[in-house]
C-alpha atoms as a PDB file:
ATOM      1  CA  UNK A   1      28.685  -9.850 -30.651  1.00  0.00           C
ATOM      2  CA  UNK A   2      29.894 -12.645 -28.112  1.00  0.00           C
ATOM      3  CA  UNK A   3      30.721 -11.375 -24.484  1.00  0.00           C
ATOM      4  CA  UNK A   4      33.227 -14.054 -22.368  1.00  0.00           C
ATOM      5  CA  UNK A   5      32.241 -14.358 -18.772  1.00  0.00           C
ATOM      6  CA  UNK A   6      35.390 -15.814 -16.865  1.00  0.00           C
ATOM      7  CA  UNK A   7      33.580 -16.896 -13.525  1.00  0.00           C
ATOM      8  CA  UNK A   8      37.075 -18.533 -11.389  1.00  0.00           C
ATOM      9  CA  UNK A   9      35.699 -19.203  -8.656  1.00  0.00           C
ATOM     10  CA  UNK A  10      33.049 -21.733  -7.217  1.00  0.00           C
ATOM     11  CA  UNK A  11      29.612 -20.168  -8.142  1.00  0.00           C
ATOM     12  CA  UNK A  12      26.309 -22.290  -7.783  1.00  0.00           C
ATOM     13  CA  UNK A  13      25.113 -24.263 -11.227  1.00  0.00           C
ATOM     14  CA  UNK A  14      22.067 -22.227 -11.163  1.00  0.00           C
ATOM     15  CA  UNK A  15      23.913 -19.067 -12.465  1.00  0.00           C
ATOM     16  CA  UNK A  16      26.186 -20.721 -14.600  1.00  0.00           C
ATOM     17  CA  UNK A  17      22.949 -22.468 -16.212  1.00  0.00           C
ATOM     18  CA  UNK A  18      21.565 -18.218 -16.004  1.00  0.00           C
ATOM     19  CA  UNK A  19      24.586 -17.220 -18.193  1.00  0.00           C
ATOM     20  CA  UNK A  20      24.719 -20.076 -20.296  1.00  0.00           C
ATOM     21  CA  UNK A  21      20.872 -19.195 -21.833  1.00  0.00           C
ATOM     22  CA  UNK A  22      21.661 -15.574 -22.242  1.00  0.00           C
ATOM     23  CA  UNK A  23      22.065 -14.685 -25.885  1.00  0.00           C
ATOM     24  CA  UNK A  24      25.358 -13.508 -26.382  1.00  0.00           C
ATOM     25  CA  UNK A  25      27.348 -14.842 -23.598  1.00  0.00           C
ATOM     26  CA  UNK A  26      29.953 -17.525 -23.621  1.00  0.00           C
ATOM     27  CA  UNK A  27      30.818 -18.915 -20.193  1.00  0.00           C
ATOM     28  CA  UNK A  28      34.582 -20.110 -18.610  1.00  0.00           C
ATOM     29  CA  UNK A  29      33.086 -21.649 -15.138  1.00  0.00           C
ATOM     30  CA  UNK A  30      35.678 -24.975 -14.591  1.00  0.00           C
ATOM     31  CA  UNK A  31      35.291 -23.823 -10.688  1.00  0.00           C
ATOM     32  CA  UNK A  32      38.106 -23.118  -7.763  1.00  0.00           C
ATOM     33  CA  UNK A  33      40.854 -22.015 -10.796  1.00  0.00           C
ATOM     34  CA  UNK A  34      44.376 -21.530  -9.254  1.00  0.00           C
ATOM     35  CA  UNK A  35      45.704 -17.975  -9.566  1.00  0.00           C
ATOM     36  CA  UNK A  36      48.016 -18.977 -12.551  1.00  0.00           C
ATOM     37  CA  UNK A  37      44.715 -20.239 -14.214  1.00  0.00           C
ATOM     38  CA  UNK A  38      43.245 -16.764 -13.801  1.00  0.00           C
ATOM     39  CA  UNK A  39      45.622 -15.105 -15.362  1.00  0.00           C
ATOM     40  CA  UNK A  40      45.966 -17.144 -17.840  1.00  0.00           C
ATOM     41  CA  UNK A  41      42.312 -17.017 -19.004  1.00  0.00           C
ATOM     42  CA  UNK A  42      41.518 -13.663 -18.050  1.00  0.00           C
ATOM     43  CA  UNK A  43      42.998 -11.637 -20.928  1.00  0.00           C
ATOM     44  CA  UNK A  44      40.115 -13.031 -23.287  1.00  0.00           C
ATOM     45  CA  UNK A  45      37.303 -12.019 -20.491  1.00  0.00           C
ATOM     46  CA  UNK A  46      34.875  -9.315 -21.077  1.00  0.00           C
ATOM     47  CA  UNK A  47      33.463  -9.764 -17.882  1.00  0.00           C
ATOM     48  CA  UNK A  48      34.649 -11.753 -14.160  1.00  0.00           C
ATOM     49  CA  UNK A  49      32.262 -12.677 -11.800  1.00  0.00           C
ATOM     50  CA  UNK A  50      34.433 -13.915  -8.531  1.00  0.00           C
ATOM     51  CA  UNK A  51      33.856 -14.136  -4.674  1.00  0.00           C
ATOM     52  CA  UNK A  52      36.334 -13.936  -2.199  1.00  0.00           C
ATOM     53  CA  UNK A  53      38.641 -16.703  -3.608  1.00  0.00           C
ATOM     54  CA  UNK A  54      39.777 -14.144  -6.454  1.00  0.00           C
ATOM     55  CA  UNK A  55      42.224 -11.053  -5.986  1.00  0.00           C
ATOM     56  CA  UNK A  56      41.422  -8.651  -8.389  1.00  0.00           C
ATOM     57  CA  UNK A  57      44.318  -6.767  -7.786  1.00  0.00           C
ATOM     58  CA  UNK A  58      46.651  -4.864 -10.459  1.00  0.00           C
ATOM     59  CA  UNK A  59      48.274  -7.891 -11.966  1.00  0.00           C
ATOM     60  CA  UNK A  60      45.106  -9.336 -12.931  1.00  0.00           C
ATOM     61  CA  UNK A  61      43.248  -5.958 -13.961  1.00  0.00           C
ATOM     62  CA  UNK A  62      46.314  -5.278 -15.988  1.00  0.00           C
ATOM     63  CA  UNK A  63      46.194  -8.530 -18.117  1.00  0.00           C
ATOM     64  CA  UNK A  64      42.592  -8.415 -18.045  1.00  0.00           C
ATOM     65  CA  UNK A  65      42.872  -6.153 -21.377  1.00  0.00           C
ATOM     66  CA  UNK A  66      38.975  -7.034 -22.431  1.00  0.00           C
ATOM     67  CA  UNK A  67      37.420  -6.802 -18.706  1.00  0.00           C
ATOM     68  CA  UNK A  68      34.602  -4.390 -18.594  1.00  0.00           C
ATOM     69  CA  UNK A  69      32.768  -5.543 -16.005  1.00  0.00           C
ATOM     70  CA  UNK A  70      33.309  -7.547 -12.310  1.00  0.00           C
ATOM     71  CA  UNK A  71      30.565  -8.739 -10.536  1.00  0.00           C
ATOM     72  CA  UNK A  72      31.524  -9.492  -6.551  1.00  0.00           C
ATOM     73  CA  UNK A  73      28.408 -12.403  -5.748  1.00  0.00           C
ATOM     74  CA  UNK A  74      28.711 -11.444  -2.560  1.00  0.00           C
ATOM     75  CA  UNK A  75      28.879  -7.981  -0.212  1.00  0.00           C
ATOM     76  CA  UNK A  76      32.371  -7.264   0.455  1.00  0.00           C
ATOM     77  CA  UNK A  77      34.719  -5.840  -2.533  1.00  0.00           C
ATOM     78  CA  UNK A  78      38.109  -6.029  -0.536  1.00  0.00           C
ATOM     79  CA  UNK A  79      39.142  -8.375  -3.014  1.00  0.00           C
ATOM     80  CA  UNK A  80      39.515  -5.851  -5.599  1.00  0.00           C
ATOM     81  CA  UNK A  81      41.677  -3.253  -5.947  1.00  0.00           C
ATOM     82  CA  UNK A  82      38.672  -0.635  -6.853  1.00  0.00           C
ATOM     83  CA  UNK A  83      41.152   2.377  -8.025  1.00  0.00           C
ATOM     84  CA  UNK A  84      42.931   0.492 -10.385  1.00  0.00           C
ATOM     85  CA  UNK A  85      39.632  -1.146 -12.088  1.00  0.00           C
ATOM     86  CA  UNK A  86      38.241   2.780 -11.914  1.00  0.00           C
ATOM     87  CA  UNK A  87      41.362   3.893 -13.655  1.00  0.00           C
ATOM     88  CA  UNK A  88      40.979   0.974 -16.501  1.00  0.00           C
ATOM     89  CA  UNK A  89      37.484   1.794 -16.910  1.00  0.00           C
ATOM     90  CA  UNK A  90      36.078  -1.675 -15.097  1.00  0.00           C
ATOM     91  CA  UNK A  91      32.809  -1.418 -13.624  1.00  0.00           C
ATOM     92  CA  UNK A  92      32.847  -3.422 -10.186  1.00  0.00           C
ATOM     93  CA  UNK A  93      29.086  -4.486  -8.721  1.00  0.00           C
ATOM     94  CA  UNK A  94      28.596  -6.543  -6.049  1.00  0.00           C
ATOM     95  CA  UNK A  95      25.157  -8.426  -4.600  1.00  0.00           C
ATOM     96  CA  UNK A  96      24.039  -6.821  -1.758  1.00  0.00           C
ATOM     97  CA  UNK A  97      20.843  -8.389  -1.178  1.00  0.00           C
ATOM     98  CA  UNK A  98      21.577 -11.968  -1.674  1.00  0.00           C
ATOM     99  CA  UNK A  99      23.027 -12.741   1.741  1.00  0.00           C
ATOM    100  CA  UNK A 100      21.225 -10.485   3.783  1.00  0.00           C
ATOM    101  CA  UNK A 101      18.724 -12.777   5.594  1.00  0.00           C
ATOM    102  CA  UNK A 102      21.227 -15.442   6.117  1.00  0.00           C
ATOM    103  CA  UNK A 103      24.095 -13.162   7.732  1.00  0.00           C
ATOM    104  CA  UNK A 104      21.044 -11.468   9.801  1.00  0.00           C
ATOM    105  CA  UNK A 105      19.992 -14.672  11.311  1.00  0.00           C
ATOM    106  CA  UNK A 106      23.660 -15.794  11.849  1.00  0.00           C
ATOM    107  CA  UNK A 107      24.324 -12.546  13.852  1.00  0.00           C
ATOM    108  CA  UNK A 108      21.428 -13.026  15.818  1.00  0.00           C
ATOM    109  CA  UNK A 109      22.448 -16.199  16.486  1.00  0.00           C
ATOM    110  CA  UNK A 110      25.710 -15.101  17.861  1.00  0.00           C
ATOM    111  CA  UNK A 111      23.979 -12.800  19.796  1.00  0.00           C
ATOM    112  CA  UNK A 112      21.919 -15.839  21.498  1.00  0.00           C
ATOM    113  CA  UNK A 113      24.920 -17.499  21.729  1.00  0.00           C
ATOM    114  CA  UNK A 114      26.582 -15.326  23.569  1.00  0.00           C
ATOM    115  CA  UNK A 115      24.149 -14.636  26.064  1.00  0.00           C
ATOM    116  CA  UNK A 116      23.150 -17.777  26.740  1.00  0.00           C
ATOM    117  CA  UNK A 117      26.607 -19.432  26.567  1.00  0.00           C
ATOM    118  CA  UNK A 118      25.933 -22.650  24.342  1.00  0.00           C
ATOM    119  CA  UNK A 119      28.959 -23.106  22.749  1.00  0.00           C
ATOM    120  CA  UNK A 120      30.343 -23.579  26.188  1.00  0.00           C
ATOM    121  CA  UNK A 121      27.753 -25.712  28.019  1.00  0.00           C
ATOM    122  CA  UNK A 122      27.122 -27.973  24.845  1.00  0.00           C
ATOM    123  CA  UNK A 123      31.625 -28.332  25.161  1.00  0.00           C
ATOM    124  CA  UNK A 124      31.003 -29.017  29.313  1.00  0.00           C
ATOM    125  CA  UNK A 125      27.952 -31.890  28.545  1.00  0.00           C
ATOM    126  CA  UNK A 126      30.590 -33.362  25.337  1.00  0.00           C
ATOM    127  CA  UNK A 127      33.002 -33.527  28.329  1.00  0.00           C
ATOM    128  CA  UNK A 128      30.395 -35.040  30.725  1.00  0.00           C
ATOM    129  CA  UNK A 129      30.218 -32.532  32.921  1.00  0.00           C
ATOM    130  CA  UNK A 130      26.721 -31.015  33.841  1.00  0.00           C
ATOM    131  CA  UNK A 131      27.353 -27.511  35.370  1.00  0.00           C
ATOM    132  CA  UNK A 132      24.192 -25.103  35.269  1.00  0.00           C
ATOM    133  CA  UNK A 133      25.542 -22.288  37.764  1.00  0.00           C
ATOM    134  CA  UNK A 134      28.518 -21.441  35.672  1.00  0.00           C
ATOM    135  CA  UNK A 135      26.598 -21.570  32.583  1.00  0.00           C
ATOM    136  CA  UNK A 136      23.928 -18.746  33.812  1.00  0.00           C
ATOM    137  CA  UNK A 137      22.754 -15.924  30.977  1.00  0.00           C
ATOM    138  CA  UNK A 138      20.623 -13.098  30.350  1.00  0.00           C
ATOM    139  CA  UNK A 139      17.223 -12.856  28.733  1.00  0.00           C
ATOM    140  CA  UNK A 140      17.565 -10.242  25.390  1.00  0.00           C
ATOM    141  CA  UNK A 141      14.427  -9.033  26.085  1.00  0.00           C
ATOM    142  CA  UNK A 142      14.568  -5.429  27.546  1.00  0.00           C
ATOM    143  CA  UNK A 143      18.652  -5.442  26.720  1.00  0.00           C
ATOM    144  CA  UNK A 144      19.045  -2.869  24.379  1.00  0.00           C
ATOM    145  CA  UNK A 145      21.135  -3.082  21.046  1.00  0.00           C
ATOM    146  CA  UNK A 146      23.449  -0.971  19.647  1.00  0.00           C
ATOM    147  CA  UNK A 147      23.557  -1.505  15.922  1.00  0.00           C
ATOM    148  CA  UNK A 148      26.793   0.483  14.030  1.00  0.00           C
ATOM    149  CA  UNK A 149      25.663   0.652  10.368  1.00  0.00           C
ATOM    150  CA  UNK A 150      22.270   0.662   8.982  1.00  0.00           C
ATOM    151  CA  UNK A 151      21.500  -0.883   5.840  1.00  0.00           C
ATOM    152  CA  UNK A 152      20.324  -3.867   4.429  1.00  0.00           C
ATOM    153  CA  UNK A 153      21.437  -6.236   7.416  1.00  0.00           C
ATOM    154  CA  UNK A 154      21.588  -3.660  10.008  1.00  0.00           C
ATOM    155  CA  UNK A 155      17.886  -3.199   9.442  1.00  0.00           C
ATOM    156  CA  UNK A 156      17.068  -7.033   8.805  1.00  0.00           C
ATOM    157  CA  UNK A 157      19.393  -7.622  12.779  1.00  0.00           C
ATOM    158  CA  UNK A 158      16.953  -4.595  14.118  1.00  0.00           C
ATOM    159  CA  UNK A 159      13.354  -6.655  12.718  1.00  0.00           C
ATOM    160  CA  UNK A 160      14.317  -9.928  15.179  1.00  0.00           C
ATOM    161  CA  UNK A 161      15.730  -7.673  18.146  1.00  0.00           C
ATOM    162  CA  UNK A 162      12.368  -5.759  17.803  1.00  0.00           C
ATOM    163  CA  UNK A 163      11.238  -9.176  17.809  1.00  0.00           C
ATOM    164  CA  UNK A 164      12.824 -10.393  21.019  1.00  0.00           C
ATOM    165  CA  UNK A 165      11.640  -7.025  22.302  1.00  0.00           C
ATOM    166  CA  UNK A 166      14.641  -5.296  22.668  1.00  0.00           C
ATOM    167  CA  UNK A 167      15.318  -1.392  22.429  1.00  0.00           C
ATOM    168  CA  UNK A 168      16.995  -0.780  19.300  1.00  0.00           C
ATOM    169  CA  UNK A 169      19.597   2.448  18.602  1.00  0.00           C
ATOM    170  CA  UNK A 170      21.927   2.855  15.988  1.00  0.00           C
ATOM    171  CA  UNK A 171      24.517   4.816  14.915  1.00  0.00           C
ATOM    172  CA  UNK A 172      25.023   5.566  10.875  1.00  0.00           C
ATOM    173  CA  UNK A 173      25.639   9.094   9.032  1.00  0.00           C
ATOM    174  CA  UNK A 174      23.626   8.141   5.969  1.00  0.00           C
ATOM    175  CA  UNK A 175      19.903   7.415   7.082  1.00  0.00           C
ATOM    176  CA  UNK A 176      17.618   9.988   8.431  1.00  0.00           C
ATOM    177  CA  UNK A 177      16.139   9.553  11.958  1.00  0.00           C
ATOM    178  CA  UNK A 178      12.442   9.176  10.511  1.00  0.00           C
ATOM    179  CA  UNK A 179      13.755   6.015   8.426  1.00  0.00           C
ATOM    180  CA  UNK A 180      15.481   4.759  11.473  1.00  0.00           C
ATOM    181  CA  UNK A 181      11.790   5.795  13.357  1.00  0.00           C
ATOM    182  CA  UNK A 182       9.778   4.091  10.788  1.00  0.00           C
ATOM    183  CA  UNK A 183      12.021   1.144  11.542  1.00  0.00           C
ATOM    184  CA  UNK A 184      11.307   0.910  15.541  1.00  0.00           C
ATOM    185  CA  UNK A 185      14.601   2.212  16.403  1.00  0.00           C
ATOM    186  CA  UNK A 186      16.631   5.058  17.674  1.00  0.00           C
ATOM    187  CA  UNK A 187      19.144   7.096  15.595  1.00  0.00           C
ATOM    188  CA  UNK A 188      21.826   8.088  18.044  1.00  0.00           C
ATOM    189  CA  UNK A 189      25.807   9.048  17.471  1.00  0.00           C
ATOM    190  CA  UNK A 190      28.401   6.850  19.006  1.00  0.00           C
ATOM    191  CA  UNK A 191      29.141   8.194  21.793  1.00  0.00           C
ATOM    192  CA  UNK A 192      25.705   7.357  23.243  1.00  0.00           C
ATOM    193  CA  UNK A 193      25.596   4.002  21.116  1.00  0.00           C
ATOM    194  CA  UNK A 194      28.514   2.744  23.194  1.00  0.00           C
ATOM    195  CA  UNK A 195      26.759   4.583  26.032  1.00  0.00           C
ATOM    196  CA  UNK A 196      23.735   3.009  26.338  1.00  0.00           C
ATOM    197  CA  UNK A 197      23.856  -0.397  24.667  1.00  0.00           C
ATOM    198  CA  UNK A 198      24.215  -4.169  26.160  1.00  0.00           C
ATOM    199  CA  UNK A 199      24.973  -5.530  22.993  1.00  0.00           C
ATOM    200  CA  UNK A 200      26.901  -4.003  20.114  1.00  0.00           C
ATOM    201  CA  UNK A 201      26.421  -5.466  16.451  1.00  0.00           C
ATOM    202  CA  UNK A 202      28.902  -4.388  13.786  1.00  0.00           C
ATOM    203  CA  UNK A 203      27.292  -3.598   9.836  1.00  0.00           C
ATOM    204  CA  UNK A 204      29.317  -1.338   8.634  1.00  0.00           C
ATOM    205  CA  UNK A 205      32.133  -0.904   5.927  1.00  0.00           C
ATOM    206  CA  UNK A 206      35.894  -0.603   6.412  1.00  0.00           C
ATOM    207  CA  UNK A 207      36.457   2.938   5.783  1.00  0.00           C
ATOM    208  CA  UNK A 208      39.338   5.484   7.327  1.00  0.00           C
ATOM    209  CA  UNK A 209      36.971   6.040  10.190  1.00  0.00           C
ATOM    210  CA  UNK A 210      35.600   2.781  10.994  1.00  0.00           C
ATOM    211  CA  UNK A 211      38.565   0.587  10.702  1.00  0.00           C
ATOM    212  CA  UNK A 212      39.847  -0.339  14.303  1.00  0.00           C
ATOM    213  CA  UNK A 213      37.001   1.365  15.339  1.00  0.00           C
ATOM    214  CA  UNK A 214      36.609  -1.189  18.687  1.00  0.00           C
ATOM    215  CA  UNK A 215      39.044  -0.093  20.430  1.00  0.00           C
ATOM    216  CA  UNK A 216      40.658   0.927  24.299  1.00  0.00           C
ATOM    217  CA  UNK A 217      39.468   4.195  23.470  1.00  0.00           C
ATOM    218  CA  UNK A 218      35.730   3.613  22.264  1.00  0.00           C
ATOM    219  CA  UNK A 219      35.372   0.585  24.665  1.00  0.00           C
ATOM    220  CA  UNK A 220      35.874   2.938  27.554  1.00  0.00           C
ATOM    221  CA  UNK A 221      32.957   4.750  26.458  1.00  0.00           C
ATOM    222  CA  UNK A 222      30.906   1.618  26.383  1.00  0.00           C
ATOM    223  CA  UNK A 223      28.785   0.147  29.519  1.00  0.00           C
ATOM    224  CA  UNK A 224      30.390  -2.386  31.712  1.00  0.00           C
ATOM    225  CA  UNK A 225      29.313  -5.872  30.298  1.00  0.00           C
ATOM    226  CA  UNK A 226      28.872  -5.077  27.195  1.00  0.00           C
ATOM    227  CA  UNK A 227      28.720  -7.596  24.435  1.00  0.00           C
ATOM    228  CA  UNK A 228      29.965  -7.084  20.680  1.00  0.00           C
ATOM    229  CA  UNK A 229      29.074  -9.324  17.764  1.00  0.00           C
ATOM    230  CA  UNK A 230      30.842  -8.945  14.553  1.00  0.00           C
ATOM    231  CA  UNK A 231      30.095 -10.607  11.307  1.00  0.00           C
ATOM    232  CA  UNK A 232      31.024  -7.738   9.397  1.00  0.00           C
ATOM    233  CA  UNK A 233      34.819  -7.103   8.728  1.00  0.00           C
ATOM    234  CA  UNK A 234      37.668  -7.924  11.328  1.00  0.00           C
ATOM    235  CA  UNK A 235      38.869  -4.705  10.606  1.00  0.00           C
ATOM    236  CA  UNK A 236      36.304  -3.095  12.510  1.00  0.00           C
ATOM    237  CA  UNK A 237      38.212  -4.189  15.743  1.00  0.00           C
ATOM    238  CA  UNK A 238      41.602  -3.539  17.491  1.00  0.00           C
ATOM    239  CA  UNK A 239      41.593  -7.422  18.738  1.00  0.00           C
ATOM    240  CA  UNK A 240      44.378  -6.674  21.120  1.00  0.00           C
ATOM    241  CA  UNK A 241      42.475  -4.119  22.467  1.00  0.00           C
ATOM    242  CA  UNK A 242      39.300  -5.872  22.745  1.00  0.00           C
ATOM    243  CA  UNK A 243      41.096  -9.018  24.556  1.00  0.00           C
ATOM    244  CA  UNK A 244      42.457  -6.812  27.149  1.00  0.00           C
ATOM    245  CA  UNK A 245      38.949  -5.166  28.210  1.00  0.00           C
ATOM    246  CA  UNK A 246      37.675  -8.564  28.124  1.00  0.00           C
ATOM    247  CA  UNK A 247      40.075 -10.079  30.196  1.00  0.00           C
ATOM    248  CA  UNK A 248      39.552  -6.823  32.477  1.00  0.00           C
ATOM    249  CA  UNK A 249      36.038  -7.315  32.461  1.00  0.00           C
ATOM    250  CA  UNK A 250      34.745  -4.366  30.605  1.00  0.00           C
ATOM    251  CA  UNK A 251      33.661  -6.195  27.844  1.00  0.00           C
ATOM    252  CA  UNK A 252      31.840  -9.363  29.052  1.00  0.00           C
ATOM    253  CA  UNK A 253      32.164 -11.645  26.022  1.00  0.00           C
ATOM    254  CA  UNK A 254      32.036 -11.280  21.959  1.00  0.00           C
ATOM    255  CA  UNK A 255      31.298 -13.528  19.368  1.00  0.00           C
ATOM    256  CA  UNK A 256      33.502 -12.934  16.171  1.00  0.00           C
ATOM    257  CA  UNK A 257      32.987 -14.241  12.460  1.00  0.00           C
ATOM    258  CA  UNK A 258      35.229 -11.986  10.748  1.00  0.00           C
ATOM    259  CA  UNK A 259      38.774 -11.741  11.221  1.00  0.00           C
ATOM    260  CA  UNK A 260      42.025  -8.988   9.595  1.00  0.00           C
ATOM    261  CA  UNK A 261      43.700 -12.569   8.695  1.00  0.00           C
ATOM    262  CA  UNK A 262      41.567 -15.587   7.541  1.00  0.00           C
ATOM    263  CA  UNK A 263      41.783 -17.996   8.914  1.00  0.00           C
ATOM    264  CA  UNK A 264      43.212 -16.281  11.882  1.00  0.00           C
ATOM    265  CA  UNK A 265      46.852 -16.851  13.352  1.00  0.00           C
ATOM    266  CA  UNK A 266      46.900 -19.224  16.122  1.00  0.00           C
ATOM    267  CA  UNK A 267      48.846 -16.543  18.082  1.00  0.00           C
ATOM    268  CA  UNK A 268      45.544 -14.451  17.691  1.00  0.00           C
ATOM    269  CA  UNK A 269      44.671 -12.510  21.242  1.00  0.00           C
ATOM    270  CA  UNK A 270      41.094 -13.374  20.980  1.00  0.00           C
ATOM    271  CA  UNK A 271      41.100 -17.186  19.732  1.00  0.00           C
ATOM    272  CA  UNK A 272      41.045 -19.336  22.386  1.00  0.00           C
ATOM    273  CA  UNK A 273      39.978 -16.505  24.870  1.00  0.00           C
ATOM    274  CA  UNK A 274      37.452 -17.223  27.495  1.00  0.00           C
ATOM    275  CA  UNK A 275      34.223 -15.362  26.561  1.00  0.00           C
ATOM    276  CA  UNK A 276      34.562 -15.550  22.643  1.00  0.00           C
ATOM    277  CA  UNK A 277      32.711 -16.740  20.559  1.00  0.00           C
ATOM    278  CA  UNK A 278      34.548 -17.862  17.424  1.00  0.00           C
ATOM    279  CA  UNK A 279      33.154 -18.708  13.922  1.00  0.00           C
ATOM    280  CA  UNK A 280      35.324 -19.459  10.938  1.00  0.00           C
ATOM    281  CA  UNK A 281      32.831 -16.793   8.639  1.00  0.00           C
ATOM    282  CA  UNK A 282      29.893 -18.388   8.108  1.00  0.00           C
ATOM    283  CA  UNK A 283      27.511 -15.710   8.061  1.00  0.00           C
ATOM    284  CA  UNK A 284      26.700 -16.189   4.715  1.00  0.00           C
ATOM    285  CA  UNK A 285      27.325 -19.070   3.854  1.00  0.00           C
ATOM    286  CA  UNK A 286      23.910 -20.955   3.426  1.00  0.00           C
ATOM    287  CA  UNK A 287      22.441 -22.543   0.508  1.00  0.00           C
ATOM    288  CA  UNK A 288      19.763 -20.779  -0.013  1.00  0.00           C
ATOM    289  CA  UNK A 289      22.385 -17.230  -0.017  1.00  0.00           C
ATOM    290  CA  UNK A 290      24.925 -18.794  -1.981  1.00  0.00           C
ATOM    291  CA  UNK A 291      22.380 -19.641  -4.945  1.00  0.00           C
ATOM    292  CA  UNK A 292      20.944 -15.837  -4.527  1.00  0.00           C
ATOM    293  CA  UNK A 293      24.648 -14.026  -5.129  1.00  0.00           C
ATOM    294  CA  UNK A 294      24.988 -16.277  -7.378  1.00  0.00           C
ATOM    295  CA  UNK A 295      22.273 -15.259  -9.575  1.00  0.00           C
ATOM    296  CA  UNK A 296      22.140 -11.761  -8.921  1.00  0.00           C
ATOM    297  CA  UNK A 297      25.891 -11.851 -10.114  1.00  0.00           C
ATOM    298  CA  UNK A 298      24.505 -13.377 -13.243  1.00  0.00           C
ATOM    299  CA  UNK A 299      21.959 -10.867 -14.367  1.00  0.00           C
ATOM    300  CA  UNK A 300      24.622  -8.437 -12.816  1.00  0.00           C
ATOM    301  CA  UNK A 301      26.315  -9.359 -15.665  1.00  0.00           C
ATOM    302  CA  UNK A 302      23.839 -10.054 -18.688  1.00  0.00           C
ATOM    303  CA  UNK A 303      22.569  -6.368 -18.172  1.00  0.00           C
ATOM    304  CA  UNK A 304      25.697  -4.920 -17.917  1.00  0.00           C
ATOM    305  CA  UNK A 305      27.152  -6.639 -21.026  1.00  0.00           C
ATOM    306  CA  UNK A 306      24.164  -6.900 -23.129  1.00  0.00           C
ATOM    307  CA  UNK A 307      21.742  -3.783 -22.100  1.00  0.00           C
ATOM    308  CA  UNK A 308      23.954  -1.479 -20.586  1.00  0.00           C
ATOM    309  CA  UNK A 309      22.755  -1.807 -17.585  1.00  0.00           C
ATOM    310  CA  UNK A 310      24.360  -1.051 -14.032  1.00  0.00           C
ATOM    311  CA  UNK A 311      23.297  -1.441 -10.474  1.00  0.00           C
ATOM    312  CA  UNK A 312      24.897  -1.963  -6.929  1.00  0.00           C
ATOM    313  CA  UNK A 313      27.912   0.084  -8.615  1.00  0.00           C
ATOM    314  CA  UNK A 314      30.529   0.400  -6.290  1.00  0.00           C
ATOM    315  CA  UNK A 315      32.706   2.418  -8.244  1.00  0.00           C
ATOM    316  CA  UNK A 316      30.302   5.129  -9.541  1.00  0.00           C
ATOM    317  CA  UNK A 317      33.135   7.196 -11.047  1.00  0.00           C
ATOM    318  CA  UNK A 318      33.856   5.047 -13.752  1.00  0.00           C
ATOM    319  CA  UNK A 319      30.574   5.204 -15.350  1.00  0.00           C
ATOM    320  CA  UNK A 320      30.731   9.167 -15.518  1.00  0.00           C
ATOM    321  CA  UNK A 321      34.692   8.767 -17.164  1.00  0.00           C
END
């Protein structure tokens, strides 16, 4: 038996070449295919492997009348409407290890930025303008940081603040406080999260409780001159809330790489906002992560097609229909 992987969007060579060597497997990888494209080609597909590019919404799962499996090669699964694929009996994985280190770094690195304000002083010396007083930070080291969600990149963000020797707590209902221990930091609820922290880094899914979870109420629980980072989901934060306690001065800057709308509207509250930090969600997006989704989406796929085979399910119900 021949399987059809339909793979729409841009995926690095080095998968495609993965899929292309598996017995059994035909590959559809032209790259970047317009919706129209995918819809056209997708009733043939036993399997899709997409990244953000591609809705798999009802439309698509519903003239996808082959599709058994989609593999996301990437974290996030917001792209895919998970109850309908459930219903049809798609199994949707995504790659949850592949861009860890890179989006770890790159939230660090917001972090630094922040603190140290080089976006902003490397804008004033583009300008000409040489002005150290106004450009004056704060050392990480004995800061401590509140990380919301602790899993793969929470933990990975918690290894280079332990680093920087920083006091790590976190906040997340699923892990134990001796994993959290074992790790170097403190499990802790919100409450004290906000509490206690100087800087606040975002790792957690959007769920009923977490989405808008930044906001007037939860920042007024936080310390004054407090920092957030997010390279999570937009979601996460009320932006109109979060402008207002910066331009109050509760919240002393943020660096964003996620946003609700992307790109963001230029009417946003928090682009263009003195003390943000803006990136256009780059997190991930390195080489060396891009090639590792990539490929992990691949074998994602060959298994699941070929053996049987299912991991990083994010739709466990469907396997037990």
């Amino acid at each position: 038996m021949t399987f059809h992987v339909l793979v729409p969007d841009n995926v690095n060579q080095k998968a495609i070449d993965v899929l292309e060597a598996a017995d059994g497997i035909t590959v559809q990888a032209p790259g970047n295919m317009s919706r129209e494209e995918t819809l056209a080609a997708v009733p043939t597909a036993d399997a899709l492997i997409i990244r953000s590019s591609t809705t798999a919404d009802k439309e698509l799962l519903e003239a996808a009348t082959n599709l058994k499996v989609i593999a996301r090669a990437g974290v996030g699964v917001d792209n895919v409407d998970l109850a309908v694929a459930t219903e049809r009996g798609v199994v949707v994985m995504n790659t949850p290890d592949g861009n860890t280190i890179s989006t770890a770094e790159y939230t660090f690195g917001l972090m630094l930025a922040l603190a140290r304000h080089i976006p902003n002083s490397y804008l004033y010396m583009n300008d000409g303008r040489w002005d150290r007083k106004q450009f004056k930070g704060l050392e990480l080291r004995g800061k401590t940081l509140g990380i919301v969600g602790f899993g793969r990149i929470g933990r990975a963000v918690c290894k280079r603040a332990l680093a920087f020797e920083m006091d790590v707590v976190t906040a997340d209902p699923y892990i134990s406080a001796d994993v959290v221990e074992d790790l170097g930091a403190t499990l802790v609820d919100l409450d004290t999260l906000y509490a206690q922290s100087d800087f606040i880094s975002l790792h957690t899914v959007i769920t009923d409780e977490t989405e808008g979870m930044i906001n007037a109420e939860s920042i007024a629980r936080m310390k004054p001159g407090v920092r957030i980072i997010n390279a999570a989901r937009g979601a996460l934060i009320n932006d109109h809330d979060l402008a207002a306690a910066i331009r109050e001065g509760k919240v002393a800057g943020a660096a964003l790489d996620v946003y609700v709308q992307e790109p963001p509207p230029p009417e946003h509250p928090l682009v263009g906002l003195h003390g943000v930090i803006h990136t256009a969600h780059l997190a991930a997006s390195t080489g060396d992560a891009q090639i590792q989704v990539g490929l992990d989406a691949a074998q994602e796929v060959i298994d699941a097609l070929t053996k049987n085979e299912y991991i990083n399910v994010v739709n466990p119900a469907v396997l037990q229909s």
